[in-house]
N, C-alpha and C. Protein backbone atom coordinates (compact mmCIF):
# COMPACT_ATOMS: atom_id res chain seq x y z
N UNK A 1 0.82 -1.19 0.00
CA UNK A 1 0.00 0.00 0.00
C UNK A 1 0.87 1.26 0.00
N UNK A 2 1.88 0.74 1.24
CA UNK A 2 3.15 2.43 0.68
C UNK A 2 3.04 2.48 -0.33
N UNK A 3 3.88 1.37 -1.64
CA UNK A 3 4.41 1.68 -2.44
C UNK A 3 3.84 2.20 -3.55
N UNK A 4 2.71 2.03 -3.46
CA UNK A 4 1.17 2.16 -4.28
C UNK A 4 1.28 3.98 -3.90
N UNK A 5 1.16 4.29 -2.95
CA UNK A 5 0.41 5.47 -2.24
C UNK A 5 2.48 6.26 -3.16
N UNK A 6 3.07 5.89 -2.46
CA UNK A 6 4.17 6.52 -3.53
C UNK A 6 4.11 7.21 -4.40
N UNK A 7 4.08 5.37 -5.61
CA UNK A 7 3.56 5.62 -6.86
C UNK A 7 2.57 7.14 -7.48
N UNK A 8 1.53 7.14 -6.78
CA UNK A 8 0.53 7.68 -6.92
C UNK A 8 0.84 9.36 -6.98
N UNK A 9 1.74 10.01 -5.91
CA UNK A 9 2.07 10.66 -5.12
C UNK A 9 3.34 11.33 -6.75
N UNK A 10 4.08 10.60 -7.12
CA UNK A 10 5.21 10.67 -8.04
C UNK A 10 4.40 11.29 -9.32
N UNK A 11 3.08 10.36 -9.56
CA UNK A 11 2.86 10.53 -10.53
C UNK A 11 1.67 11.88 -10.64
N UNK A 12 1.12 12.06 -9.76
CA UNK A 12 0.64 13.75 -9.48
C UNK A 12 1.49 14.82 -9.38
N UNK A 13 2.66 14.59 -8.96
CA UNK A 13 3.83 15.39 -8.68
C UNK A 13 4.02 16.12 -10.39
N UNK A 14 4.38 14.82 -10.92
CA UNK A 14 4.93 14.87 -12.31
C UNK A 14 3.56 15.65 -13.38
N UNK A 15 2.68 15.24 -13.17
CA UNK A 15 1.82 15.90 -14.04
C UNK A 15 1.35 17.45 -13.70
N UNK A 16 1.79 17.65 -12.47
CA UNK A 16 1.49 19.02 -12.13
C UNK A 16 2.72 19.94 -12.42
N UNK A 17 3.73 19.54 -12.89
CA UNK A 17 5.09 20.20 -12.54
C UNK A 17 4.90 20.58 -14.50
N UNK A 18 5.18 22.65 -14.63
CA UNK A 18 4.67 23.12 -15.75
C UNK A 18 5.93 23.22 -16.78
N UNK A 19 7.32 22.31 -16.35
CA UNK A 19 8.29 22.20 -17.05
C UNK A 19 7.91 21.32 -17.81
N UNK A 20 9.16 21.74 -18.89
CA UNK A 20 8.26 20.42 -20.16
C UNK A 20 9.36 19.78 -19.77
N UNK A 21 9.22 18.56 -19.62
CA UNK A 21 9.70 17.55 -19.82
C UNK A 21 10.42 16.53 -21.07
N UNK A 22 10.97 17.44 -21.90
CA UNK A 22 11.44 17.03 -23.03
C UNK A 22 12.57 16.08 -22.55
N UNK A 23 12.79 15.35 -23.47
CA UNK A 23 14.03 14.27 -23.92
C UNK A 23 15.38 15.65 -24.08
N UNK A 24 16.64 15.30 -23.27
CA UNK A 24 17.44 16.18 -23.92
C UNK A 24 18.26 15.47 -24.58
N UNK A 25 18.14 14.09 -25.17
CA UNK A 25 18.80 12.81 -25.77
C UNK A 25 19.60 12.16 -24.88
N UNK A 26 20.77 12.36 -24.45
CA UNK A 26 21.07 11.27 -23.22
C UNK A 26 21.71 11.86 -22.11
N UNK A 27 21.17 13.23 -21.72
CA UNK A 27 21.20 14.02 -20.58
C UNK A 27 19.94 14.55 -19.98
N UNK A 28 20.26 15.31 -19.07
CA UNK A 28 18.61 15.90 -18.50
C UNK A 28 19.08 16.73 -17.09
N UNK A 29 18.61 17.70 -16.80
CA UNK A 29 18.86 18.30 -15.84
C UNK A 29 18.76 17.88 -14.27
N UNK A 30 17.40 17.81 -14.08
CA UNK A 30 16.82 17.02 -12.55
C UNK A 30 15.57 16.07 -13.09
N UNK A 31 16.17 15.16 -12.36
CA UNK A 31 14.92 14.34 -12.09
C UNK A 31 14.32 13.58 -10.77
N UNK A 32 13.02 13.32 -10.56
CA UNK A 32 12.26 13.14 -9.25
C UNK A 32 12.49 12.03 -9.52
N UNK A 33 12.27 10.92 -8.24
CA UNK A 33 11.21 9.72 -8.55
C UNK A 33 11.56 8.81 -7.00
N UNK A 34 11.35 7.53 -7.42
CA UNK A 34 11.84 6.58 -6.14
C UNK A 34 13.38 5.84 -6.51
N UNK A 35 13.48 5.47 -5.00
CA UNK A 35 15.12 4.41 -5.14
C UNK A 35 14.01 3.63 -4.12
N UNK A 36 14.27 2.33 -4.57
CA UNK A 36 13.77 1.28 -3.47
C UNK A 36 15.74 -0.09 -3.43
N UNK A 37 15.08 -0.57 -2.17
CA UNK A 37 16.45 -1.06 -1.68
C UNK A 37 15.79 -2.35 -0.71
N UNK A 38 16.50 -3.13 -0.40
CA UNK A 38 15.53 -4.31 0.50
C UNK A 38 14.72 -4.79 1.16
N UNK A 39 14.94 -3.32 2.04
CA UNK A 39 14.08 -3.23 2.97
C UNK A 39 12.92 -2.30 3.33
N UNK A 40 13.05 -1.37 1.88
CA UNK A 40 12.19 -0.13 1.94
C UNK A 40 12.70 0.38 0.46
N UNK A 41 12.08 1.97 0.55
CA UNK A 41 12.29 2.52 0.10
C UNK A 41 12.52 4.10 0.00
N UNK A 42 12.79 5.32 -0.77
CA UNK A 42 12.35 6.45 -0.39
C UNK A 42 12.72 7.32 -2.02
N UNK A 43 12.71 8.65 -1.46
CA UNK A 43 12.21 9.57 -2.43
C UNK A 43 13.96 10.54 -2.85
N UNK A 44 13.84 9.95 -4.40
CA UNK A 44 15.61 10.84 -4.47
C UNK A 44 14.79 11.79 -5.81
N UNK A 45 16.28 12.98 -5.27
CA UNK A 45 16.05 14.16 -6.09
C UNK A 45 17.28 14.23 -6.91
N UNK A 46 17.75 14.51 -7.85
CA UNK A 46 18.76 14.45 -8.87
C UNK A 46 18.81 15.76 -9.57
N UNK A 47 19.83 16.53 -9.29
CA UNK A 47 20.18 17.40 -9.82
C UNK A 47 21.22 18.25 -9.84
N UNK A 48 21.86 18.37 -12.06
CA UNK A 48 23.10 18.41 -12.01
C UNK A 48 23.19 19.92 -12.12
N UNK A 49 24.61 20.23 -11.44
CA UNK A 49 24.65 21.77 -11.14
C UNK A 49 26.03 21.74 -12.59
N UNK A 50 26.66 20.73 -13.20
CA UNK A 50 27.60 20.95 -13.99
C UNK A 50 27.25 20.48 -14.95
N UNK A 51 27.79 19.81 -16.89
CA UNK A 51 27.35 18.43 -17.32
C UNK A 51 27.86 17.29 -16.27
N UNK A 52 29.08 17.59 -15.23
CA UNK A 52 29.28 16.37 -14.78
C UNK A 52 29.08 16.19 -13.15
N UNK A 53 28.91 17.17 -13.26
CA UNK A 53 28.87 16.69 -11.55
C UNK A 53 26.89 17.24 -10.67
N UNK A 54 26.76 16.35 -10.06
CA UNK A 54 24.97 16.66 -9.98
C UNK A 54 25.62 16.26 -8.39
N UNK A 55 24.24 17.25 -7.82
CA UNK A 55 24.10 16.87 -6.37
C UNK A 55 22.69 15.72 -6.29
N UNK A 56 22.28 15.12 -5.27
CA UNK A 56 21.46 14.11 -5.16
C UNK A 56 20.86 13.80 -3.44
N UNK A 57 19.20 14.11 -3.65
CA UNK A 57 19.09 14.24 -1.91
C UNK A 57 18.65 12.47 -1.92
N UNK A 58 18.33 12.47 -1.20
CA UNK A 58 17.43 10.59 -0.47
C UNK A 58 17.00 10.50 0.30
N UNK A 59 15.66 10.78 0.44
CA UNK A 59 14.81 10.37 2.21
C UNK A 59 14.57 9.12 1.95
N UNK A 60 14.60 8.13 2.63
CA UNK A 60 14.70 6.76 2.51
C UNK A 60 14.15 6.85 4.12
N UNK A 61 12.80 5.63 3.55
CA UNK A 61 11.42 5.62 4.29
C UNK A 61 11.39 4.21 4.99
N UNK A 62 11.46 3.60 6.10
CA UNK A 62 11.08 1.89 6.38
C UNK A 62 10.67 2.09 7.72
N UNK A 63 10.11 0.20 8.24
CA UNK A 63 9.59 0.01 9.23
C UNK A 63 10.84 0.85 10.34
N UNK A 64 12.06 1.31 10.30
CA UNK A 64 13.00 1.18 11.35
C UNK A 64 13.17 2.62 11.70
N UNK A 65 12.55 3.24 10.66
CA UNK A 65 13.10 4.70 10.82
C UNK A 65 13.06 5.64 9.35
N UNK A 66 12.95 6.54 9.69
CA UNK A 66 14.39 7.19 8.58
C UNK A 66 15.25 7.89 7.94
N UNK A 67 15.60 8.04 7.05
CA UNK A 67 17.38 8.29 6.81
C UNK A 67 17.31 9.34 5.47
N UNK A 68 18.15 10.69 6.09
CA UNK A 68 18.00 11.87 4.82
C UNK A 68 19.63 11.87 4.42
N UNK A 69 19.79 11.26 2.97
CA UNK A 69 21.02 11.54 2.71
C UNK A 69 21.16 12.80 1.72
N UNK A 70 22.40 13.00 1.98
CA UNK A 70 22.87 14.43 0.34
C UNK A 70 24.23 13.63 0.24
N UNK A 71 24.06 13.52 -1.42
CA UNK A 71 25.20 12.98 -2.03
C UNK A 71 25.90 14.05 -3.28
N UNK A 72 27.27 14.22 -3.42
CA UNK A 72 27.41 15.10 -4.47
C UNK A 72 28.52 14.16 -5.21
N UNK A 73 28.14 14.13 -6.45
CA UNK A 73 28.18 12.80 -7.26
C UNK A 73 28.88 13.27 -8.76
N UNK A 74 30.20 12.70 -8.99
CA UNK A 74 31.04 12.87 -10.29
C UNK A 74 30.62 12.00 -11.16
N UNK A 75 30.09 12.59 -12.31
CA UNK A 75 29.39 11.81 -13.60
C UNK A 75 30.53 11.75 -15.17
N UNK A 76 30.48 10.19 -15.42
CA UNK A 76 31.57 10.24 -16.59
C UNK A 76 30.78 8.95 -16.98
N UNK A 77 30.44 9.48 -18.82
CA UNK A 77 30.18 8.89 -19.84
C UNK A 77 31.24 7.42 -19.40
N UNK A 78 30.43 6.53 -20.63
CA UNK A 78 30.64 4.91 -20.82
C UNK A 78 30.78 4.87 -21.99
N UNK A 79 31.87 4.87 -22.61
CA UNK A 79 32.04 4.82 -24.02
C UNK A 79 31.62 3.57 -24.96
N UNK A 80 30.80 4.26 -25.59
CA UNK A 80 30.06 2.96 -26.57
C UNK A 80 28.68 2.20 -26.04
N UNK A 81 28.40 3.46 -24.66
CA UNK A 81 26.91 2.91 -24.22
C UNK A 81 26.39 4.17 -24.66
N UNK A 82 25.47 4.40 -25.09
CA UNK A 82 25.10 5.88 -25.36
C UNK A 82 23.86 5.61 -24.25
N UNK A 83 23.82 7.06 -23.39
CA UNK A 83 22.81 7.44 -21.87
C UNK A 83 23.21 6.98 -20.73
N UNK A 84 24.54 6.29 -20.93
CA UNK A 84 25.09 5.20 -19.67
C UNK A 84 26.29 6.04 -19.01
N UNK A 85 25.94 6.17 -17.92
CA UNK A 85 27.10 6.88 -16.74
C UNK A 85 27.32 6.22 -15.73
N UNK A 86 28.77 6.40 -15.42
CA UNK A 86 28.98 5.73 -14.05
C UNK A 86 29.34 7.33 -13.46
N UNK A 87 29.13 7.07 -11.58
CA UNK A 87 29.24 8.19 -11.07
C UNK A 87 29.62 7.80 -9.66
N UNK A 88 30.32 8.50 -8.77
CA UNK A 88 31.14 8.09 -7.56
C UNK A 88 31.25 9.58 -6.91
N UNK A 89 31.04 9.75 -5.64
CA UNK A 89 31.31 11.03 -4.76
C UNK A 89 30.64 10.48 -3.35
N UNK A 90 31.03 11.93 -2.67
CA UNK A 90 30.95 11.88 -1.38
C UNK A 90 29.37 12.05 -0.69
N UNK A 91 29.21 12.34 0.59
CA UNK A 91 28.03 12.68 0.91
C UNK A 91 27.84 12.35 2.68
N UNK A 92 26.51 13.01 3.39
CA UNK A 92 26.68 12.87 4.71
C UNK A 92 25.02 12.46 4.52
N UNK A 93 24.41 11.73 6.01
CA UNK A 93 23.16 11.76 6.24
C UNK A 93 23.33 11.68 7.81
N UNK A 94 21.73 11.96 8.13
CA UNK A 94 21.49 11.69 9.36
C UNK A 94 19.75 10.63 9.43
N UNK A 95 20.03 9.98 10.12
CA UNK A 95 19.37 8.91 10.08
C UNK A 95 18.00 8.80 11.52
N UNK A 96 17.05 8.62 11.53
CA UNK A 96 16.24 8.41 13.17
C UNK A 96 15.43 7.15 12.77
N UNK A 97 16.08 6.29 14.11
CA UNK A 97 15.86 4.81 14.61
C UNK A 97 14.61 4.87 15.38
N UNK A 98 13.54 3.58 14.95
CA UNK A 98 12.89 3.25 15.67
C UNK A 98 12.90 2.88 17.09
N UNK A 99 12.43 3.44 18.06
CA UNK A 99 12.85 2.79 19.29
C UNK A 99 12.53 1.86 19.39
N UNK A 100 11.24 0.86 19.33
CA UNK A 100 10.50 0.04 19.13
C UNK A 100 10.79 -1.46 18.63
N UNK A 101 11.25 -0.73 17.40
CA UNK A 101 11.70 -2.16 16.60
C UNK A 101 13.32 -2.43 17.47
N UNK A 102 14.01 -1.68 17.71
CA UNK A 102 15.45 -2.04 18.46
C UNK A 102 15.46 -2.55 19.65
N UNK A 103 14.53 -1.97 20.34
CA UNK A 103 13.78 -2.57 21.78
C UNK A 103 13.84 -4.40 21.50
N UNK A 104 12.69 -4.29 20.21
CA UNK A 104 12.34 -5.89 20.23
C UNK A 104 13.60 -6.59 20.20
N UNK A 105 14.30 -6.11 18.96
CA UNK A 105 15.41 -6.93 18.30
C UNK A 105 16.52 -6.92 19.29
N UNK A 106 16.92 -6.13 19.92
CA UNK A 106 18.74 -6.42 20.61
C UNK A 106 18.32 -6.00 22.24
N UNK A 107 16.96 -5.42 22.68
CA UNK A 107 16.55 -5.64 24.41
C UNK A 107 17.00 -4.70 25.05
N UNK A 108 17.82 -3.75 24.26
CA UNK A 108 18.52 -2.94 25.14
C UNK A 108 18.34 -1.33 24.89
N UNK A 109 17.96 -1.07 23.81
CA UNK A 109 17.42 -0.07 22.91
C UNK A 109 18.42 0.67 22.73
N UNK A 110 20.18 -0.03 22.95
CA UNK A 110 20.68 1.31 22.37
C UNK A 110 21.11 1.24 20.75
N UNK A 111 20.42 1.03 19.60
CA UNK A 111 20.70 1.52 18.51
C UNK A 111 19.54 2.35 17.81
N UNK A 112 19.06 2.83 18.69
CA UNK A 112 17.31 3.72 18.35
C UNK A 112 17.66 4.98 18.95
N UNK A 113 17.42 6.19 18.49
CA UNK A 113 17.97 7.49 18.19
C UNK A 113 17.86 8.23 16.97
N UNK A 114 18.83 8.80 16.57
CA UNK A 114 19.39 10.17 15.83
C UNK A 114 20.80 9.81 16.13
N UNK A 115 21.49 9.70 14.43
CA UNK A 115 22.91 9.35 14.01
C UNK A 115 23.39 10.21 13.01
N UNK A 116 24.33 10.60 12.74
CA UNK A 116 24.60 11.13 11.72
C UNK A 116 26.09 10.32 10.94
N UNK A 117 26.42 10.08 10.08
CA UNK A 117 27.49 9.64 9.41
C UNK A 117 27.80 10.59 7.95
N UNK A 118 28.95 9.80 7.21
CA UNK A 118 29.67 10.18 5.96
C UNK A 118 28.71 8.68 5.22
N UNK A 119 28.85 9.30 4.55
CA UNK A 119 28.22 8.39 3.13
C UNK A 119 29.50 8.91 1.70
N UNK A 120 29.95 7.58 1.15
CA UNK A 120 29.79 7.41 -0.43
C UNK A 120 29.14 7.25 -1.36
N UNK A 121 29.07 7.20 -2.77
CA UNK A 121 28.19 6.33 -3.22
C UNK A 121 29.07 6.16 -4.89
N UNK A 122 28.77 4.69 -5.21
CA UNK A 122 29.21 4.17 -6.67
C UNK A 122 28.32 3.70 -7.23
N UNK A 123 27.65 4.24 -8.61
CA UNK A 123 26.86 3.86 -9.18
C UNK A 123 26.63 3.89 -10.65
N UNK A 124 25.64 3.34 -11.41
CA UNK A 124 25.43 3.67 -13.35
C UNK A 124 24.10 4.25 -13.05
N UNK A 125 24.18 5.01 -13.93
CA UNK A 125 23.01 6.15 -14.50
C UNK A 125 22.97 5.83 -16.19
N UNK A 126 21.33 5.69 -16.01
CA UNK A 126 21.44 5.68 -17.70
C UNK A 126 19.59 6.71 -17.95
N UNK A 127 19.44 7.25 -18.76
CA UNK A 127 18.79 8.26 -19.67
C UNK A 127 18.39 7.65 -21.18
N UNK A 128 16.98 7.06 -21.04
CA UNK A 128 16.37 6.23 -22.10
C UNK A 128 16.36 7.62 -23.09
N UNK A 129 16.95 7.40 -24.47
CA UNK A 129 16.32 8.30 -25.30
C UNK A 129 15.16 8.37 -26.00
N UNK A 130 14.46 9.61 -26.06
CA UNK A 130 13.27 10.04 -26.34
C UNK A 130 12.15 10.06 -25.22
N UNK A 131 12.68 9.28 -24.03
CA UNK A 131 11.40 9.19 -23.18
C UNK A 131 12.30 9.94 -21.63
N UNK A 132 11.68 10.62 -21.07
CA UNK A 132 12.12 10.80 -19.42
C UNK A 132 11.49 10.60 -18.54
N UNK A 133 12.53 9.24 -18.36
CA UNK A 133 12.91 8.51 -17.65
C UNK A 133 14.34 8.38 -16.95
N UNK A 134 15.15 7.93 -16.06
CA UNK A 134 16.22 7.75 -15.28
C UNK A 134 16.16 6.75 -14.93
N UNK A 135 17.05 6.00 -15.13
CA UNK A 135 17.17 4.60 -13.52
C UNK A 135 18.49 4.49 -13.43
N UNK A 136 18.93 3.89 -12.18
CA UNK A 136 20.13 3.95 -11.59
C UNK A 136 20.27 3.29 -10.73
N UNK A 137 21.59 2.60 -10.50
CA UNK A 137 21.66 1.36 -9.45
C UNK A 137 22.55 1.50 -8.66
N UNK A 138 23.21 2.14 -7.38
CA UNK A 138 23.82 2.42 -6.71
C UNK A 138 24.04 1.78 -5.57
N UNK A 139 25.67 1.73 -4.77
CA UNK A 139 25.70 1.54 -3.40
C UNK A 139 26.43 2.40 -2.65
N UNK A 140 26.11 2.38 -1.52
CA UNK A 140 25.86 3.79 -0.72
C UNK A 140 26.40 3.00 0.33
N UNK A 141 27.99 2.91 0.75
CA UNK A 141 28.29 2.55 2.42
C UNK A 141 28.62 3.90 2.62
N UNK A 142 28.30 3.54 4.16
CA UNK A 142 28.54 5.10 4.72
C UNK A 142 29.01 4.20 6.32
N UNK A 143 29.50 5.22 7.07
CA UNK A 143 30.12 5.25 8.34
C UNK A 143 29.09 6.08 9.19
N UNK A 144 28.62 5.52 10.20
CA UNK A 144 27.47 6.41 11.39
C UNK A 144 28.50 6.42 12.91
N UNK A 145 28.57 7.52 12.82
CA UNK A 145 28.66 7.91 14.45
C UNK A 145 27.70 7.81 15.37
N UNK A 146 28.76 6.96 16.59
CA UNK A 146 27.88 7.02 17.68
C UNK A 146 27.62 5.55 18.70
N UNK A 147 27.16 5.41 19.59
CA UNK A 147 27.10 3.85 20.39
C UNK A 147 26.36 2.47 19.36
N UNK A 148 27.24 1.85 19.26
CA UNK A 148 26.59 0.98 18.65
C UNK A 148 26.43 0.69 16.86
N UNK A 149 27.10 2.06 16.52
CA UNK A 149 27.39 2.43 14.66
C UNK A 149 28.65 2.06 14.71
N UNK A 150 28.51 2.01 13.26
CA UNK A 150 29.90 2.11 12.51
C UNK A 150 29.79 1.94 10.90
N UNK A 151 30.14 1.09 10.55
CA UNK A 151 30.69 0.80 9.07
C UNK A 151 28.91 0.17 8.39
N UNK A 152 28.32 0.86 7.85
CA UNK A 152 27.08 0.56 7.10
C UNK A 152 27.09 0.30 6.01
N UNK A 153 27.48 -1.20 4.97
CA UNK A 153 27.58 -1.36 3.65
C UNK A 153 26.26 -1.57 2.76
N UNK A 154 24.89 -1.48 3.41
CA UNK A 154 23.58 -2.09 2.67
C UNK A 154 22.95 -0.84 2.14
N UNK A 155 22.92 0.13 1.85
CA UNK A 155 22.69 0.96 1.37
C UNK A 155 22.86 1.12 -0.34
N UNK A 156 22.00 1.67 -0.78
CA UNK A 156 21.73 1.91 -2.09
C UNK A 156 20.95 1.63 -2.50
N UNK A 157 20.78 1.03 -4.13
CA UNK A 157 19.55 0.23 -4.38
C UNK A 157 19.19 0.94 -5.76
N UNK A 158 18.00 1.06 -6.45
CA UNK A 158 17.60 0.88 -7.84
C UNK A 158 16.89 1.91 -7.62
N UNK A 159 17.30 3.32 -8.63
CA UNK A 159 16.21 4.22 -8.50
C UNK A 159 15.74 4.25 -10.17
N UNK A 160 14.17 4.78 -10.03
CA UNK A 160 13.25 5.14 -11.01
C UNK A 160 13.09 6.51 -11.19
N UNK A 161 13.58 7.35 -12.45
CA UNK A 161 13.08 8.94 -12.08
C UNK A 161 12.56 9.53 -13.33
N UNK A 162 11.51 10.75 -13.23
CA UNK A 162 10.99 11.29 -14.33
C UNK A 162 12.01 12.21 -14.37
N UNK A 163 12.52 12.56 -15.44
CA UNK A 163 13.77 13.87 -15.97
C UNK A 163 13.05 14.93 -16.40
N UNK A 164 13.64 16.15 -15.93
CA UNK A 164 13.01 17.28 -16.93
C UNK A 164 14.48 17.92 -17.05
C-alpha cells in the first residue's frame, strides 16, 4: 500500500510540474522519482549543477526509521553505451531509529535514536532516449557515528526517475 500510495504521489507530482519535460537525448537536468532497496524505500532528487557533476538528496522511508542523505556525485560517460554513466562522490546523512523495533530486536534499545554519518556512493546512470525517464543502481556505504554504529555497507539500491 506504501508503495502504491508513492507511486501515486510521483505521478501527481509529475503531471502538475509546468516544465516540459522534453528528452534532452542522453542528458537531462533534474529528475524526481523513487530508489527502493531491501528493505524499503524512499524519495531521491537528482540534480546536475555541472554536465558532470549533480548533487542528489534521499529520504529513505522503512519500518526502522528514517534516513536523509545528500550525495554530491562525479558523472563520466561509458564509451560505446550511449545514456550510460557511471558516477562516484561523497556525501553525509542523518538517520532516526525506531525505538520500538530495536527494543524488540537487541533488548537494550541502544541503537534507536538520531545518528549522523559520511556516506559514499558508486553507481550507473542511464537516460532512455526520447522518453524521461532515469534509472540507476547504486551503493551507498557510509560510516554512522555514535554507540553501537559504525561501518554501514547495505545501502543503495535501484532508483526510477521522471527527468526534466
Amino acid at each position: 500500500m506504501k508503495k502504491l500510495l508513492a507511486i501515486l504521489v510521483l505521478m501527481s507530482v509529475a503531471s502538475v510540474v509546468t516544465l516540459s519535460a522534453q528528452s534532452l537525448g542522453q542528458t537531462y537536468k533534474t529528475a524526481l522519482g523513487l530508489k527502493v532497496w531491501g528493505d524499503g524505500g524512499g524519495i531521491s532528487v537528482k540534480n546536475f549543477v555541472s554536465p558532470t557533476n549533480a548533487v542528489e538528496g534521499v529520504g529513505y522511508f522503512w519500518e526502522r526509521g528514517a534516513r536523509i542523505v545528500g550525495l554530491y556525485e562525479f558523472h563520466g560517460r561509458i564509451d560505446g553505451a550511449p545514456g550510460l554513466n557511471w558516477y562516484i562522490g561523497p556525501g553525509a546523512h542523518i538517520g532516526f531509529y525506531n525505538d520500538r523495533y530495536y527494543d524488540q530486536r537487541y533488548f537494550d534499545g541502544d541503537g534507536s535514536g538520531s545518528y549522523i554519518g559520511l556516506d559514499g556512493v558508486l553507481g550507473l546512470d542511464y537516460k532512455f532516449d526520447g522518453v524521461p525517464i532515469n534509472l540507476s543502481i547504486d551503493w551507498q556505504p557510509s560510516f554512522e557515528f555514535g554507540s553501537n554504529r559504525g561501518f554501514i555497507g547495505s545501502w543503495g539500491g535501484l532508483g526510477v526517475r521522471y527527468t526534466f
